[in-house]
Protein backbone atom coordinates (compact mmCIF):
# COMPACT_ATOMS: atom_id res chain seq x y z
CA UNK A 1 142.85 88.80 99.30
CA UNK A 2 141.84 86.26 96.98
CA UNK A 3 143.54 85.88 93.45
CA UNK A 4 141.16 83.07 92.35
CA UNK A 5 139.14 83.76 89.47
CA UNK A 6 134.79 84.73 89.80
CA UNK A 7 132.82 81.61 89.13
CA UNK A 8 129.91 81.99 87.14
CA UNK A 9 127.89 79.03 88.75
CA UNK A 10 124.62 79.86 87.31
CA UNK A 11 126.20 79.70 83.71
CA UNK A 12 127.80 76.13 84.60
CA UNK A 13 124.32 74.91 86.50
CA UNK A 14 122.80 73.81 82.89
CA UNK A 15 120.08 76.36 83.65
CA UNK A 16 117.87 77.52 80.16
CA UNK A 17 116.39 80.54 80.76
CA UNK A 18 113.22 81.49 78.80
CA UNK A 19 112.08 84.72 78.50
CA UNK A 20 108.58 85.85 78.11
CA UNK A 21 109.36 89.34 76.86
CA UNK A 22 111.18 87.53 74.04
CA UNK A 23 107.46 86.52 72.40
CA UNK A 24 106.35 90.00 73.04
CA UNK A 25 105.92 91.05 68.91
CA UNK A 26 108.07 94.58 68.68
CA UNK A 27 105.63 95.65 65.90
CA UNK A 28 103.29 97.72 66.87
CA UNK A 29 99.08 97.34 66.34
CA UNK A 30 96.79 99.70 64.85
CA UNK A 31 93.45 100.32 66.04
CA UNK A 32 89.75 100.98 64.27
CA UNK A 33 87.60 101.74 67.68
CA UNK A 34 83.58 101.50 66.15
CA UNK A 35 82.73 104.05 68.85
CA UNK A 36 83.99 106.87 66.46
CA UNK A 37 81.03 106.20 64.27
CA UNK A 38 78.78 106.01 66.75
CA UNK A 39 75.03 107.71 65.80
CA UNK A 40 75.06 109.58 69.47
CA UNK A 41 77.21 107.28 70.86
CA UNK A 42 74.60 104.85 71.50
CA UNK A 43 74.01 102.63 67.91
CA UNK A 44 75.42 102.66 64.67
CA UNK A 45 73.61 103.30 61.88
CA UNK A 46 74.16 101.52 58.23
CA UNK A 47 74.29 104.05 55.86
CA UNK A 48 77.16 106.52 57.76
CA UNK A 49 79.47 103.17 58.65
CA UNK A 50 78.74 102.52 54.97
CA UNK A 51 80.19 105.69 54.31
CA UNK A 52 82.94 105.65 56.61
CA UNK A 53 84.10 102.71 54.78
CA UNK A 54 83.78 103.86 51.58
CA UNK A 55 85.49 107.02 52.10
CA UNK A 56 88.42 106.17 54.78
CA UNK A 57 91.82 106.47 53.72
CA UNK A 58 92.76 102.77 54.27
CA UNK A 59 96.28 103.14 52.80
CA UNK A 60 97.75 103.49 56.78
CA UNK A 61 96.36 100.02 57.17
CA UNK A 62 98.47 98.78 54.34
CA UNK A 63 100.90 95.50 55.55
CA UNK A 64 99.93 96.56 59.86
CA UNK A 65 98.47 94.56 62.47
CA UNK A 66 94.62 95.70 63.10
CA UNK A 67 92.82 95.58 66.31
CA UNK A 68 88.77 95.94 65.72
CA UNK A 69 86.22 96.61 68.40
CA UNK A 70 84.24 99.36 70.16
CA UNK A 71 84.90 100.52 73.57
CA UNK A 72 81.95 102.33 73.95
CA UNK A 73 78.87 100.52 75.55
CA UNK A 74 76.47 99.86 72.51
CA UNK A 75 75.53 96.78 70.40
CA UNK A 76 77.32 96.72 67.35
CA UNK A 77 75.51 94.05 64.75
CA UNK A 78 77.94 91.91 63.06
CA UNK A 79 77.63 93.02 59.94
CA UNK A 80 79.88 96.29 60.77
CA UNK A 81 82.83 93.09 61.68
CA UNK A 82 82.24 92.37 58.59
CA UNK A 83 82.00 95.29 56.30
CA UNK A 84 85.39 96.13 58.18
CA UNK A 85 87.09 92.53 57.47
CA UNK A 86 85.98 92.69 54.10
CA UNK A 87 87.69 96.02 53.44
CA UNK A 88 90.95 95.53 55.28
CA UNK A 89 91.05 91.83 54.26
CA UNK A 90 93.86 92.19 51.61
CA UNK A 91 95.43 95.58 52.92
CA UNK A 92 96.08 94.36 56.75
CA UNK A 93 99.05 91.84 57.93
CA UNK A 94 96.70 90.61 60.49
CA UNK A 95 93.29 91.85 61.49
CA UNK A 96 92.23 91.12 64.94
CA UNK A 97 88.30 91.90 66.79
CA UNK A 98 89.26 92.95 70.06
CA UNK A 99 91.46 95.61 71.60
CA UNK A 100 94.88 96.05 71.17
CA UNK A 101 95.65 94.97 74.14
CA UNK A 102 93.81 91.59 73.44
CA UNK A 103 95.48 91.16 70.40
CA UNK A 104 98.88 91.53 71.84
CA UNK A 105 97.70 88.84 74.07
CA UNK A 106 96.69 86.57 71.82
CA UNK A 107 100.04 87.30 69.71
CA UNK A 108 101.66 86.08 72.54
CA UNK A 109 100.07 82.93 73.12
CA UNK A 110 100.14 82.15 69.34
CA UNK A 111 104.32 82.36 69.84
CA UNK A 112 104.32 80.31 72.76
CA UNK A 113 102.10 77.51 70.95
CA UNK A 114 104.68 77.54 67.75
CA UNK A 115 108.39 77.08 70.18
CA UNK A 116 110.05 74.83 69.05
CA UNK A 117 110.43 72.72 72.33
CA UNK A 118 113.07 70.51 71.19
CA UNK A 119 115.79 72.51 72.80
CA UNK A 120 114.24 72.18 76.44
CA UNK A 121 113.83 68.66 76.58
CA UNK A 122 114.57 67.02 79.86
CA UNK A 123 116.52 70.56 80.72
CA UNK A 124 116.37 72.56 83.27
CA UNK A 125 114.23 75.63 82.72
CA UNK A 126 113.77 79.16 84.33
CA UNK A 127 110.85 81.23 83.48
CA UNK A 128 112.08 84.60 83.57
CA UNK A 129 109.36 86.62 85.60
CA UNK A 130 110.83 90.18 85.70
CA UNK A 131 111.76 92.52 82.93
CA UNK A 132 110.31 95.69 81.84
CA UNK A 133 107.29 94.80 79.59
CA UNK A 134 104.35 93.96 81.71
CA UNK A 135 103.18 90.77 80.29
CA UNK A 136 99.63 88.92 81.01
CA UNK A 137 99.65 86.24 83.25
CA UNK A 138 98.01 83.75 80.39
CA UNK A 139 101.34 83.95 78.90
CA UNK A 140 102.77 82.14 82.23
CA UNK A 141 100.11 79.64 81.57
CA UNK A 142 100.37 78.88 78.21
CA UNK A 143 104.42 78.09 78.55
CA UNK A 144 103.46 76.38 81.33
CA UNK A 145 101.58 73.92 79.95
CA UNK A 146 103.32 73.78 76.73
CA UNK A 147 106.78 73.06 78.58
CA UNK A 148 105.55 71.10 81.16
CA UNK A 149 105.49 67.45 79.47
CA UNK A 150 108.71 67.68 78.00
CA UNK A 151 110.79 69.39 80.76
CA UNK A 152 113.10 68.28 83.36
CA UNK A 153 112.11 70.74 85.97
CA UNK A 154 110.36 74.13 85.55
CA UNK A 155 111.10 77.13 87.62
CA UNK A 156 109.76 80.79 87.91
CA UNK A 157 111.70 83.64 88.47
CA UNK A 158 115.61 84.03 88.38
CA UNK A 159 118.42 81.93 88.38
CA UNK A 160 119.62 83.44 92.02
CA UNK A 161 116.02 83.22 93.30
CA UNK A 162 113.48 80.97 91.93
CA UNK A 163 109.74 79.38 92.41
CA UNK A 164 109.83 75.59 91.62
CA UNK A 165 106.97 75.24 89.43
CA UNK A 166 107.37 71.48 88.22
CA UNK A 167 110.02 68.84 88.40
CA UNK A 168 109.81 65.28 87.22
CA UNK A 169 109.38 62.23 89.47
C-alpha cells in the first residue's frame, strides 16, 4: 500500500473555472401578467386597466425586480407598457417587459457583459456546464464570446472531462 500523499492535479494544472450559475441573480422577480385584466380574455379595455392602476396596492413592488407582459394571446397597445412603467417607475429596482423567465435571461447576460476579464487573461479556462440551475444556452454564448479574445484556451465542461471550445494559435 501506498503511503504517498493524493495529488490534486487539477488544482496544480492552472485551470480557472467559471461558473455560470455564479451570474444566476439569487433575488427573486415579480410578475404583473396583463392577461388578468383582460376584457374576456381577448382585449383590454382603457378605462378598467386605468382602474387597475389606480387602485392596485403597488407597495409589494416597492425596491423588487418586475417582469411585464401578457401570456395570453391578445394585442395589448402600448400604452398599457406604459401606464405600467410610469407607475412602477420609482417603486421597482428594475422593471423588465417580458416574462420572468426572459428577464432572468437577460440578467444573466447583463453579468456576463460587466466581468471583469482581467483575471482570465491568457489563462486557462473551464466553463462549468453542470450544476443544478438550468441555465439558457445564450448564457454559453455570451461568455463565449466575451472570453474568447482574451483567453488562452477555453473549455466546456469539467476539469476531469472537458469540450475544447477555443485555444490560441
Amino acid at each position: 500500500m501506498s503511503t504517498e500523499p493524493i495529488e490534486n492535479k487539477v488544482a496544480k494544472s492552472g485551470l480557472i473555472t467559471l461558473e455560470i450559475s455564479s451570474f444566476v441573480p439569487k433575488d427573486s422577480i415579480l410578475e404583473i401578467d396583463i392577461k388578468d385584466h383582460l376584457w374576456e380574455g381577448i382585449a383590454l379595455r382603457e378605462k378598467d386597466f386605468r382602474d387597475f392602476i389606480k387602485n392596485n396596492d403597488w407597495q409589494k413592488y416597492q425596491s423588487a425586480c418586475v417582469a411585464v407582459h401578457c401570456s395570453a394571446d391578445a394585442i395589448i397597445p402600448n400604452w398599457a407598457y406604459m401606464l405600467l412603467a410610469s407607475e412602477l417607475a420609482e417603486k421597482t429596482r428594475e422593471i423588465f417587459f417580458g416574462t420572468p423567465e426572459e428577464f432572468q435571461k437577460h440578467r444573466i447576460i447583463q453579468a456576463i457583459k460587466a466581468l471583469d476579464t482581467r483575471e482570465f487573461e491568457d489563462e486557462r479556462v473551464i466553463v462549468k456546464g453542470c450544476g443544478n440551475e438550468l441555465i439558457d444556452y445564450a448564457a454559453y454564448g455570451y461568455v463565449t464570446a466575451v472570453l474568447r479574445p482574451i483567453v488562452k484556451s477555453l473549455m466546456f465542461g469539467e476539469p476531469c472531462s472537458t469540450v475544447p471550445i477555443y485555444k490560441k494559435r
